[in-house]
C-alpha atoms as a PDB file:
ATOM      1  CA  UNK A   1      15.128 -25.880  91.457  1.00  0.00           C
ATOM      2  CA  UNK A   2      17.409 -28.566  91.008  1.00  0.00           C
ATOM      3  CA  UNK A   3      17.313 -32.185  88.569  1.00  0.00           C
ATOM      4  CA  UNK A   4      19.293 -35.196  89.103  1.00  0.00           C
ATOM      5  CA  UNK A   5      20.721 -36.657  85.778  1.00  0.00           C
ATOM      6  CA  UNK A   6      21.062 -40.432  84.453  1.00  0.00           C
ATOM      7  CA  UNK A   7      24.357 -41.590  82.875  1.00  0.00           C
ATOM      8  CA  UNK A   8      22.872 -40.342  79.250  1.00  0.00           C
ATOM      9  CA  UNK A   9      22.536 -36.864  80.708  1.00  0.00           C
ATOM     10  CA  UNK A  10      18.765 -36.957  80.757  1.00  0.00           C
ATOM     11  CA  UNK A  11      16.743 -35.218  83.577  1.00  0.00           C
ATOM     12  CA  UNK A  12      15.251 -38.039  85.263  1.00  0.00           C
ATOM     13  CA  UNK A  13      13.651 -36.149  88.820  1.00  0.00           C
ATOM     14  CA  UNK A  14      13.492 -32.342  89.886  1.00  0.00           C
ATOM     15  CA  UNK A  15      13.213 -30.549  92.965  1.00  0.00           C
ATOM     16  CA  UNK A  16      11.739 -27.025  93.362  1.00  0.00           C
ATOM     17  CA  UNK A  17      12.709 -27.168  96.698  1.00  0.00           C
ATOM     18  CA  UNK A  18      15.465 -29.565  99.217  1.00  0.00           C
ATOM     19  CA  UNK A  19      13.604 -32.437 100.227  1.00  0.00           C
ATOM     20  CA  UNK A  20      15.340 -36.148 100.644  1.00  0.00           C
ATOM     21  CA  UNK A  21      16.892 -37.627  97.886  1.00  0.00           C
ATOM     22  CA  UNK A  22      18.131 -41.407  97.230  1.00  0.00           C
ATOM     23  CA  UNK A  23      20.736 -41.498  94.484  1.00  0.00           C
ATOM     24  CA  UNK A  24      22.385 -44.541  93.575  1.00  0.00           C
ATOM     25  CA  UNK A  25      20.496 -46.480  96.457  1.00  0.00           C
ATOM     26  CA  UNK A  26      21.543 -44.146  98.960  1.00  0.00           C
ATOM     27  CA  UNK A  27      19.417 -41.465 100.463  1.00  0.00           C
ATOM     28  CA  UNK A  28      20.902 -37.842 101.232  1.00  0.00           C
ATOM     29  CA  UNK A  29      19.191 -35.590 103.313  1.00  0.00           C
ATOM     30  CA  UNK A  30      17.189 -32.290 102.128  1.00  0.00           C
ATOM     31  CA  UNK A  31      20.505 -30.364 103.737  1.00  0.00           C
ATOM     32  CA  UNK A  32      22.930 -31.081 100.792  1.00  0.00           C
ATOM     33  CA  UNK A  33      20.802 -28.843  98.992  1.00  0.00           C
ATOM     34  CA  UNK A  34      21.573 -26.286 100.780  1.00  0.00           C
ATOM     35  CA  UNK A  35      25.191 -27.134 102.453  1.00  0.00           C
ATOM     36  CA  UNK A  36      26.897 -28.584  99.694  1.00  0.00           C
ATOM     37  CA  UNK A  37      28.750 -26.627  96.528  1.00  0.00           C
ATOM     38  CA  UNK A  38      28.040 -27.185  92.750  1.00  0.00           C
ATOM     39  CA  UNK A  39      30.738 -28.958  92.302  1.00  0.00           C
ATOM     40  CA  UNK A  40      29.684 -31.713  95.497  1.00  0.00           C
ATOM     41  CA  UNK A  41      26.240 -31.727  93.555  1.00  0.00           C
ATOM     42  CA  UNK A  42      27.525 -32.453  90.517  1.00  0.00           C
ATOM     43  CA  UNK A  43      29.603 -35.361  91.269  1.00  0.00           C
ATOM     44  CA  UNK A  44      26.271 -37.105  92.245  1.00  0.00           C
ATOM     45  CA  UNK A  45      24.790 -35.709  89.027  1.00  0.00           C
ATOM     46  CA  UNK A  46      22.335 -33.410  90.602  1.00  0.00           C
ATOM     47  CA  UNK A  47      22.813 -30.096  89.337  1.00  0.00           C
ATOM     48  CA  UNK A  48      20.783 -26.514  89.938  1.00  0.00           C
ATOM     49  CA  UNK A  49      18.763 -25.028  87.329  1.00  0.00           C
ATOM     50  CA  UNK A  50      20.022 -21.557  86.099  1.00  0.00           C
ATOM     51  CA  UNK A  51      16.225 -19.462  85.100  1.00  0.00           C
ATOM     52  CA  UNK A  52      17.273 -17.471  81.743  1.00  0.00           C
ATOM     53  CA  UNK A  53      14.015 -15.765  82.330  1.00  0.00           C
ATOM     54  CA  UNK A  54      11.811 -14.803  85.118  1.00  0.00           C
ATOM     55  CA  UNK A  55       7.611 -15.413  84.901  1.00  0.00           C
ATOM     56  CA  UNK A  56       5.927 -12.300  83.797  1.00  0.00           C
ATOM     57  CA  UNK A  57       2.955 -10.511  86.648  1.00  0.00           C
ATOM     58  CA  UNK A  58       0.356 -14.022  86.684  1.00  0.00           C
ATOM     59  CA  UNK A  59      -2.395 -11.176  87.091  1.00  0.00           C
ATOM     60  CA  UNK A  60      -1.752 -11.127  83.491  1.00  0.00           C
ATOM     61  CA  UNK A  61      -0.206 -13.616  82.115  1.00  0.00           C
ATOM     62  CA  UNK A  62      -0.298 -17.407  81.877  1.00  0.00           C
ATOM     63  CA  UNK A  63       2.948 -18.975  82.510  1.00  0.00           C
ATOM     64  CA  UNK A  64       3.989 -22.482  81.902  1.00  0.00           C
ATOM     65  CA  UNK A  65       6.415 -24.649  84.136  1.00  0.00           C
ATOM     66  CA  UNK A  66       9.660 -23.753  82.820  1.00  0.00           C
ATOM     67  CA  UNK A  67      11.323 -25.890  80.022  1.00  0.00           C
ATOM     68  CA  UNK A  68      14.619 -27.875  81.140  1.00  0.00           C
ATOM     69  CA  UNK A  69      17.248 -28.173  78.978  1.00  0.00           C
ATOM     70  CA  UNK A  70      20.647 -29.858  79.793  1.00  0.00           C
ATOM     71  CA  UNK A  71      23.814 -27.280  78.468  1.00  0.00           C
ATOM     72  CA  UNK A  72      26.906 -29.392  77.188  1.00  0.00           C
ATOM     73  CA  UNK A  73      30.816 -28.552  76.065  1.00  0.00           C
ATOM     74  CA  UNK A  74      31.325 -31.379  74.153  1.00  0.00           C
ATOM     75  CA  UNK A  75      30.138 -34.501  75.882  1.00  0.00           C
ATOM     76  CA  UNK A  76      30.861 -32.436  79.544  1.00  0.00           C
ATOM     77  CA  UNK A  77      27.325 -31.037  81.233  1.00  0.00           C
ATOM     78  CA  UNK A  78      27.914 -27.204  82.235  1.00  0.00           C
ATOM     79  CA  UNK A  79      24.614 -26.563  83.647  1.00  0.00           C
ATOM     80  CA  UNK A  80      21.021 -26.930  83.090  1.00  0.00           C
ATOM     81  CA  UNK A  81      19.005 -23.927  82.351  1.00  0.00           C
ATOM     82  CA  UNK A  82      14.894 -23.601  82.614  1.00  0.00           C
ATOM     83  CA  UNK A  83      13.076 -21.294  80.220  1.00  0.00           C
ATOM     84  CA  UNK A  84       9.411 -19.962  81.205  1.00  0.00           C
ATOM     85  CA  UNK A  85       7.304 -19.369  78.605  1.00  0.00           C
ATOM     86  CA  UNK A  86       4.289 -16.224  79.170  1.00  0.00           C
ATOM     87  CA  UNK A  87       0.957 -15.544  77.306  1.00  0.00           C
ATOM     88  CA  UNK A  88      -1.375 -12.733  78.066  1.00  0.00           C
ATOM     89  CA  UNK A  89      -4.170 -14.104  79.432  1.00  0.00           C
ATOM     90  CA  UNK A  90      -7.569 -13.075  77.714  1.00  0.00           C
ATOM     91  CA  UNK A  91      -8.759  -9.330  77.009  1.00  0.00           C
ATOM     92  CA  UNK A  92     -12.547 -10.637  76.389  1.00  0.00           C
ATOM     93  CA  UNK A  93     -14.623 -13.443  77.632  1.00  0.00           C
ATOM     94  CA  UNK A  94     -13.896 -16.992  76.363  1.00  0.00           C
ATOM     95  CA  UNK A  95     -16.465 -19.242  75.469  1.00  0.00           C
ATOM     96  CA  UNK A  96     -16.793 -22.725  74.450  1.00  0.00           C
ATOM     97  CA  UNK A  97     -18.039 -23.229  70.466  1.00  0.00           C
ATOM     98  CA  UNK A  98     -19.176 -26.610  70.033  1.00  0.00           C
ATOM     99  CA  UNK A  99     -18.835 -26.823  66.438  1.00  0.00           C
ATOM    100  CA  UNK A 100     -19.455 -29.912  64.159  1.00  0.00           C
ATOM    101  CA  UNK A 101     -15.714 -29.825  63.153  1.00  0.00           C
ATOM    102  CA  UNK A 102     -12.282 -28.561  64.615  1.00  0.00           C
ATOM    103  CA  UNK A 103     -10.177 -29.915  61.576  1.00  0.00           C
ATOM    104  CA  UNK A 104      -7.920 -27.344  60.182  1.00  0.00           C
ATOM    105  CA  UNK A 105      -8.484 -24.793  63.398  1.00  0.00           C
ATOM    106  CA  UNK A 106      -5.166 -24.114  65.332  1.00  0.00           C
ATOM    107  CA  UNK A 107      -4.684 -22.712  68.949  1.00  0.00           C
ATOM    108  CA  UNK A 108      -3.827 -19.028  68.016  1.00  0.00           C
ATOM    109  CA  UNK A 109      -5.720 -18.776  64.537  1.00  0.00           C
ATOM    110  CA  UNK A 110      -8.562 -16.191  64.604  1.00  0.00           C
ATOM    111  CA  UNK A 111     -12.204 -16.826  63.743  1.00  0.00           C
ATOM    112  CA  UNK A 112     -14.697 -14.858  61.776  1.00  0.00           C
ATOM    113  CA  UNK A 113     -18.544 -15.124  60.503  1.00  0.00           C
ATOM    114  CA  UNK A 114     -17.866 -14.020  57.002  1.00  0.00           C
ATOM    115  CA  UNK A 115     -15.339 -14.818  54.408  1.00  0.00           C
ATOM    116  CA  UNK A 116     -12.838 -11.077  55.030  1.00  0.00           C
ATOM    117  CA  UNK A 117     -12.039 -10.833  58.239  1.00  0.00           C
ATOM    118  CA  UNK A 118     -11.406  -7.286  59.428  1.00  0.00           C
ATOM    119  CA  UNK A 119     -15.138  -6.253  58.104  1.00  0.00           C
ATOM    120  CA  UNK A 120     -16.934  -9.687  59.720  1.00  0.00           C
ATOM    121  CA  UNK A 121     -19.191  -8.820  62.096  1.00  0.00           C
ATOM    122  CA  UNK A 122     -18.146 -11.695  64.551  1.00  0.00           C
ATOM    123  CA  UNK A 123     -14.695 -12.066  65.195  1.00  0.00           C
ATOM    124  CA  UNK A 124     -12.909 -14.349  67.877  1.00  0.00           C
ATOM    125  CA  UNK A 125      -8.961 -15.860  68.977  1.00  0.00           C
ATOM    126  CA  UNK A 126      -9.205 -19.608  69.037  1.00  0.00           C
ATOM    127  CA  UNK A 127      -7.358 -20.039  72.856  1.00  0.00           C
ATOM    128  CA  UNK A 128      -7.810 -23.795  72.777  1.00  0.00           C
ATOM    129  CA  UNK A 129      -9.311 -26.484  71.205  1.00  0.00           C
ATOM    130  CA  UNK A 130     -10.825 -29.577  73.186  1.00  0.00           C
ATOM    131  CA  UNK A 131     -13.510 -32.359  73.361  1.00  0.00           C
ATOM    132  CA  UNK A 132     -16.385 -30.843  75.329  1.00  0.00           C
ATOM    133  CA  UNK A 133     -16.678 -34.037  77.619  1.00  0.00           C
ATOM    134  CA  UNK A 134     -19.022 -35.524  75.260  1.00  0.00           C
ATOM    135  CA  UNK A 135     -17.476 -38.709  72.901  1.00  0.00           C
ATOM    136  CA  UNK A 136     -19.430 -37.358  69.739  1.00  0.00           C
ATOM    137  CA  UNK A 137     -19.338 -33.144  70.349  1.00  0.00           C
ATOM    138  CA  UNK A 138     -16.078 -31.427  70.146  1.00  0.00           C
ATOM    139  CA  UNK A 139     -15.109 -27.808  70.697  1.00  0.00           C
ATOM    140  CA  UNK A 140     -13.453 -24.345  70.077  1.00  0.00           C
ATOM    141  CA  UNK A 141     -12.537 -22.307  72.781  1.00  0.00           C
ATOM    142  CA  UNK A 142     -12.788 -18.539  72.036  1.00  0.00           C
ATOM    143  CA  UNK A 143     -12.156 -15.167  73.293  1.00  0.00           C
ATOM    144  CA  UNK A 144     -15.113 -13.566  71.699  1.00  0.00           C
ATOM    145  CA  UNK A 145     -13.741 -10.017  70.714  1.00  0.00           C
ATOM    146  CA  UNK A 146     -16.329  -8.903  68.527  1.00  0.00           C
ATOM    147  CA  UNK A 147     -20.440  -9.715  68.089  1.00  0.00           C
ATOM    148  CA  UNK A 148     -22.859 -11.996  69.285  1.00  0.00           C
ATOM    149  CA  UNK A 149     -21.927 -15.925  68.482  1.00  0.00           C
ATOM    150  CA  UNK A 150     -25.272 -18.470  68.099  1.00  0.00           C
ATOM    151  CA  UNK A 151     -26.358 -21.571  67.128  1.00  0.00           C
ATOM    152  CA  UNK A 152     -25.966 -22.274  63.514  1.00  0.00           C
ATOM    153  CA  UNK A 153     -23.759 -19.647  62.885  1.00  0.00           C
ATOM    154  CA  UNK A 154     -20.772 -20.082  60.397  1.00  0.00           C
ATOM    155  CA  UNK A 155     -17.312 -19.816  61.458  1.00  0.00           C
ATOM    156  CA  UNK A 156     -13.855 -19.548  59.139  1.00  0.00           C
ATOM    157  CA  UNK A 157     -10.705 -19.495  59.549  1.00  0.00           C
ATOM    158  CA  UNK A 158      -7.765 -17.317  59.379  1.00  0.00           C
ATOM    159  CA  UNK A 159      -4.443 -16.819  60.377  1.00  0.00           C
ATOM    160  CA  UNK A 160      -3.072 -15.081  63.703  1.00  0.00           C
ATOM    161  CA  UNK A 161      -2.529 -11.570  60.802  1.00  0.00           C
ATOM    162  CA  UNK A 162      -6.340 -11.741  59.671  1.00  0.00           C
ATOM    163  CA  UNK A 163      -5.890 -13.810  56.375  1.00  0.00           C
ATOM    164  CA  UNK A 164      -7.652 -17.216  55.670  1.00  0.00           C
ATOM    165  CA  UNK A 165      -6.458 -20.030  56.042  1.00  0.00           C
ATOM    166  CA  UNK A 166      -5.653 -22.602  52.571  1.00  0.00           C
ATOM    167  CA  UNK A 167      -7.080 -24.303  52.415  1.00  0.00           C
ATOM    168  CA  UNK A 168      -9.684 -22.422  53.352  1.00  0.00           C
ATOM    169  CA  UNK A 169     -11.639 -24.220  57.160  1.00  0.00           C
ATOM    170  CA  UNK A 170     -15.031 -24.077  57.864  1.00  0.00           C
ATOM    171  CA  UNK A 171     -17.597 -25.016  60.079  1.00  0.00           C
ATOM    172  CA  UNK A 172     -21.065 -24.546  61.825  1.00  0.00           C
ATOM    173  CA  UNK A 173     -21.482 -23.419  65.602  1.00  0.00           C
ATOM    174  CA  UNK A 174     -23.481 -27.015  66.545  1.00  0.00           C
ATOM    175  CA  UNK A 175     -25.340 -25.759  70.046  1.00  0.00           C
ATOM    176  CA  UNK A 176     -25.543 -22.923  72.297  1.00  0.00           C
ATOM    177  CA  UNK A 177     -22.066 -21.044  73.747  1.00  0.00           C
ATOM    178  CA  UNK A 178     -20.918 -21.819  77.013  1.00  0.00           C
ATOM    179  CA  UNK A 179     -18.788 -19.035  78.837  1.00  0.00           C
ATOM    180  CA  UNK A 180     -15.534 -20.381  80.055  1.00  0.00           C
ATOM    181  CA  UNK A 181     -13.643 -17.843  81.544  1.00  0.00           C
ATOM    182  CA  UNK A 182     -14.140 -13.848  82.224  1.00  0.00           C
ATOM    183  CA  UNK A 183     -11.514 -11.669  80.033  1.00  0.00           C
ATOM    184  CA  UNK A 184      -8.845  -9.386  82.038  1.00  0.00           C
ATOM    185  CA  UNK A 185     -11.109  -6.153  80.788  1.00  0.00           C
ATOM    186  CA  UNK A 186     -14.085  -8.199  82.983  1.00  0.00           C
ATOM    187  CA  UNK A 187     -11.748  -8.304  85.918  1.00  0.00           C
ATOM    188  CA  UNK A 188     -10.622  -4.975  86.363  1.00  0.00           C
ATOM    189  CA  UNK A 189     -14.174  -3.586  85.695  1.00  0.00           C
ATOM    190  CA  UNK A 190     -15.097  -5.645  88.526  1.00  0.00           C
ATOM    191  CA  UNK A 191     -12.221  -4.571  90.789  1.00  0.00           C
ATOM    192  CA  UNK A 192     -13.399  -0.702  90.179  1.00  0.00           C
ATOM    193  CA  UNK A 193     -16.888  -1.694  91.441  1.00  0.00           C
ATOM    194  CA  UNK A 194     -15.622  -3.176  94.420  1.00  0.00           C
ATOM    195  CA  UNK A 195     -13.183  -0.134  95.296  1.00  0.00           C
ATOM    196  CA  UNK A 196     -16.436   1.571  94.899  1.00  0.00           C
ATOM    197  CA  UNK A 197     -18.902  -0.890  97.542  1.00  0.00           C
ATOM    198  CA  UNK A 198     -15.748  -0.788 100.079  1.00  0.00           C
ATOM    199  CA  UNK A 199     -15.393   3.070  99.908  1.00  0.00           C
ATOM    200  CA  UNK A 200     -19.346   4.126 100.070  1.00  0.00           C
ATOM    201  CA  UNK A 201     -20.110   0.937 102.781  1.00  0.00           C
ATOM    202  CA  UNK A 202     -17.847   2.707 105.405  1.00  0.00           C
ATOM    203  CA  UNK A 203     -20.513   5.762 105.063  1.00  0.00           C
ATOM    204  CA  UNK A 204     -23.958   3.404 105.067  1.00  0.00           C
ATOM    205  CA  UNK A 205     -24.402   4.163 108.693  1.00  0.00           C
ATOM    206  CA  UNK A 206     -25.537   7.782 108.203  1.00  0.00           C
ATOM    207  CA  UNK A 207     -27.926   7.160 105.901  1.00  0.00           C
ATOM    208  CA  UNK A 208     -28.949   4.316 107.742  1.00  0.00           C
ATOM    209  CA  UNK A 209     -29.165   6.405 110.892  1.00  0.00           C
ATOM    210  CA  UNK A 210     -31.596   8.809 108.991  1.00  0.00           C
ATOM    211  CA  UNK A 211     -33.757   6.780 108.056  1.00  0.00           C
ATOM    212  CA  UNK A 212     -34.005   5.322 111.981  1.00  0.00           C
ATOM    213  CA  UNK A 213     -34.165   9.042 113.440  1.00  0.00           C
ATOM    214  CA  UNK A 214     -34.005  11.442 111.106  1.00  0.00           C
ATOM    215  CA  UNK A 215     -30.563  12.659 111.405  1.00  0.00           C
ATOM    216  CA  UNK A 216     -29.537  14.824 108.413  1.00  0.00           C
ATOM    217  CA  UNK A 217     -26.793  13.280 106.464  1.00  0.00           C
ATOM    218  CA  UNK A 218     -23.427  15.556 106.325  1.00  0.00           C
ATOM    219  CA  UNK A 219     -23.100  17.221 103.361  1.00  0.00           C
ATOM    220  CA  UNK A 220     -19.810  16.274 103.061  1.00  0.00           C
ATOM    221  CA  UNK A 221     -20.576  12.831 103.242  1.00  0.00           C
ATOM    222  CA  UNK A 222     -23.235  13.168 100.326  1.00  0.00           C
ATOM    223  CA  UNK A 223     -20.408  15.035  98.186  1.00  0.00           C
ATOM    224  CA  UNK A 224     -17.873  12.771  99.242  1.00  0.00           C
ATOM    225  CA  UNK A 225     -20.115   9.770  98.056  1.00  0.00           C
ATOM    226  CA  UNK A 226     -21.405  11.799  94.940  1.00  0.00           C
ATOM    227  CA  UNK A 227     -17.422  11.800  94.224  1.00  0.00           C
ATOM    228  CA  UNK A 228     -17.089   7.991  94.272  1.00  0.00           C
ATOM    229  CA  UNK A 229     -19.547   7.188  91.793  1.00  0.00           C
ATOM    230  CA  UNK A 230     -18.175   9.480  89.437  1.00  0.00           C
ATOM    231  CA  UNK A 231     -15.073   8.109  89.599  1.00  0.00           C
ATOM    232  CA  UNK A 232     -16.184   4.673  89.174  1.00  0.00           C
ATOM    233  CA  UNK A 233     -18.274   6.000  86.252  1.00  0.00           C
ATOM    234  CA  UNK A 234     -14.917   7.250  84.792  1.00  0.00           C
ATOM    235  CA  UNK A 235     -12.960   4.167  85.051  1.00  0.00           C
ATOM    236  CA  UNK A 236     -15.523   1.997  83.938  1.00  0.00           C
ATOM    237  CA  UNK A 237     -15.800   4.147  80.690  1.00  0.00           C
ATOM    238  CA  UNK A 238     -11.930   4.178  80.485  1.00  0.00           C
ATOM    239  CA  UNK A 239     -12.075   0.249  81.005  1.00  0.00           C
ATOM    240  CA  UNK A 240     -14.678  -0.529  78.337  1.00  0.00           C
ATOM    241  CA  UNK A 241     -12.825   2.165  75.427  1.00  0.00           C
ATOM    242  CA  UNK A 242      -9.722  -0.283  75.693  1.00  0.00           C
ATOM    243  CA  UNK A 243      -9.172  -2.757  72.899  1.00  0.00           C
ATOM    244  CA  UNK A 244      -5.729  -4.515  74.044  1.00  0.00           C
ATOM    245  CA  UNK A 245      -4.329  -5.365  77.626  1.00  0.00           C
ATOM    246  CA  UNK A 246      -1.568  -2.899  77.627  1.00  0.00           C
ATOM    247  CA  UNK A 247      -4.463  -0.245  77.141  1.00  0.00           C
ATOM    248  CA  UNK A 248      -6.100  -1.741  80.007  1.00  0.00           C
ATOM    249  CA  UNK A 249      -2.988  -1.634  82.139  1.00  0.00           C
ATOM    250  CA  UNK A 250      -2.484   1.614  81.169  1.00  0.00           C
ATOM    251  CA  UNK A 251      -5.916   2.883  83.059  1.00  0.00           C
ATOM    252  CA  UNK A 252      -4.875   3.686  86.555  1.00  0.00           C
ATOM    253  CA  UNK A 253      -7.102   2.330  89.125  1.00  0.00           C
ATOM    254  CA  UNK A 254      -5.937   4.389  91.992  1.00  0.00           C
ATOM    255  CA  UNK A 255      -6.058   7.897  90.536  1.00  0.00           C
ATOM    256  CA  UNK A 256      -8.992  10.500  90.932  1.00  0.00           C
ATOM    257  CA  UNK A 257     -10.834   9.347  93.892  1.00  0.00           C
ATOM    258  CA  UNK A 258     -12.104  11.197  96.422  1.00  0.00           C
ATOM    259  CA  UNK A 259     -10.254  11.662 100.021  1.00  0.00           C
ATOM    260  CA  UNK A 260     -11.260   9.897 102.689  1.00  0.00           C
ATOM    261  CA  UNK A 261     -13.293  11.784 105.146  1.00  0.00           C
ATOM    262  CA  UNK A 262     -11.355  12.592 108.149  1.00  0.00           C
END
């Protein structure tokens, strides 16, 4: 990535990658990207970006575009730097709350039913906050990680450590929940039942043939199918006992199937 600078040392354009650039009313080609040395670059105040971080695995995290900032010794630019900026994406399902208020809620407070929240029987993560689409009905948007959310339920407040907020926020759940988005332990339950269709599908044909002519099915094929299933039984137990994401990376998907037939 590269930015071009104005004469206050602002960013004013990027590049992620060389593409034509007019500077100063003339227009360089993509090549001086490429052919030309920092110190070329810099005399037309374009200057690369030096990452101080790299974005975490985006099958499980959410990562922002990175942060610019422009690095100075005195009133001299030395470099600009980018910073990304990761958050795990969900562990349950998100839904959308419509709830009469959102005043007081903050993206990364947590949500309960009752008034202490590690014994509520509904708990939740406020992800976002947002108008529904609708002028008059506005919205929480929650990774449900405990109980059944309705209709006319209450929900508080607290803080990201479980204490409520204060002043204390409250409000009701206005209509019915609206899934948003599956959680990561969703996904990877779903990935284990499609290992499972793709490794008993390349068998099909044997039972498919007895049932056309009567051919007996291998026995190895039955125990080799038998196998599957109980693997996929075992990871989808392992899947469901997990209560954070680095549990659920933890469960290896790849371990204790059966062989393939030869």
């Amino acid at each position: 990535m590269w930015v071009l600078l104005n004469s206050d040392d602002e960013i004013i354009q990027t590049w992620n990658r060389p593409a034509p650039a007019k500077i100063n009313g003339v227009i360089h080609k993509a090549s001086i990207f490429n052919l030309w040395d920092a110190s070329q670059l810099a005399a037309v105040d374009i200057w690369s970006v030096t990452m101080t971080n790299a974005p975490k695995d985006d099958n499980w995290n959410f990562t922002s575009s990175p942060v610019l900032a422009v690095t100075k010794d005195g009133d001299t630019v030395t470099g600009v730097t980018g910073t990304y900026t990761s958050t795990l994406k969900p562990f349950k399902d998100v839904y959308v709350i419509k709830v009469a208020s959102t005043d007081g809620f903050s993206v990364g407070d947590k949500v309960a039913a009752s008034g202490t929240y590690s014994s509520a029987a509904k708990q939740g993560n406020i992800i976002s906050k947002d108008f529904t689409g609708e002028a008059v009905e506005i919205g929480l948007n929650v990774e449900i990680t405990k109980g059944t959310w309705a209709k006319g339920n209450t929900v508080k407040g607290f803080n990201s450590s479980g204490n409520a907020l204060s002043p204390a926020v409250s409000t009701t759940i206005s209509a019915d929940l609206k899934l948003l988005s599956r959680g990561k332990q969703w996904d990877v339950t779903q990935s284990v039942k499609g290992t499972q269709k793709s490794k008993l599908k390349q068998y099909d044909w044997y039972y498919i043939r007895k049932a056309d002519n009567a051919t007996a099915v291998p026995s190895a094929v039955q125990t080799y199918r038998d196998g599957v299933r109980t693997e996929a039984a075992r990871l989808e137990t392992a899947i469901a006992a997990t209560t954070t994401i680095a549990e659920l990376r933890a469960v290896d998907l790849n371990d204790g199937w059966p062989e393939e037939l030869s």
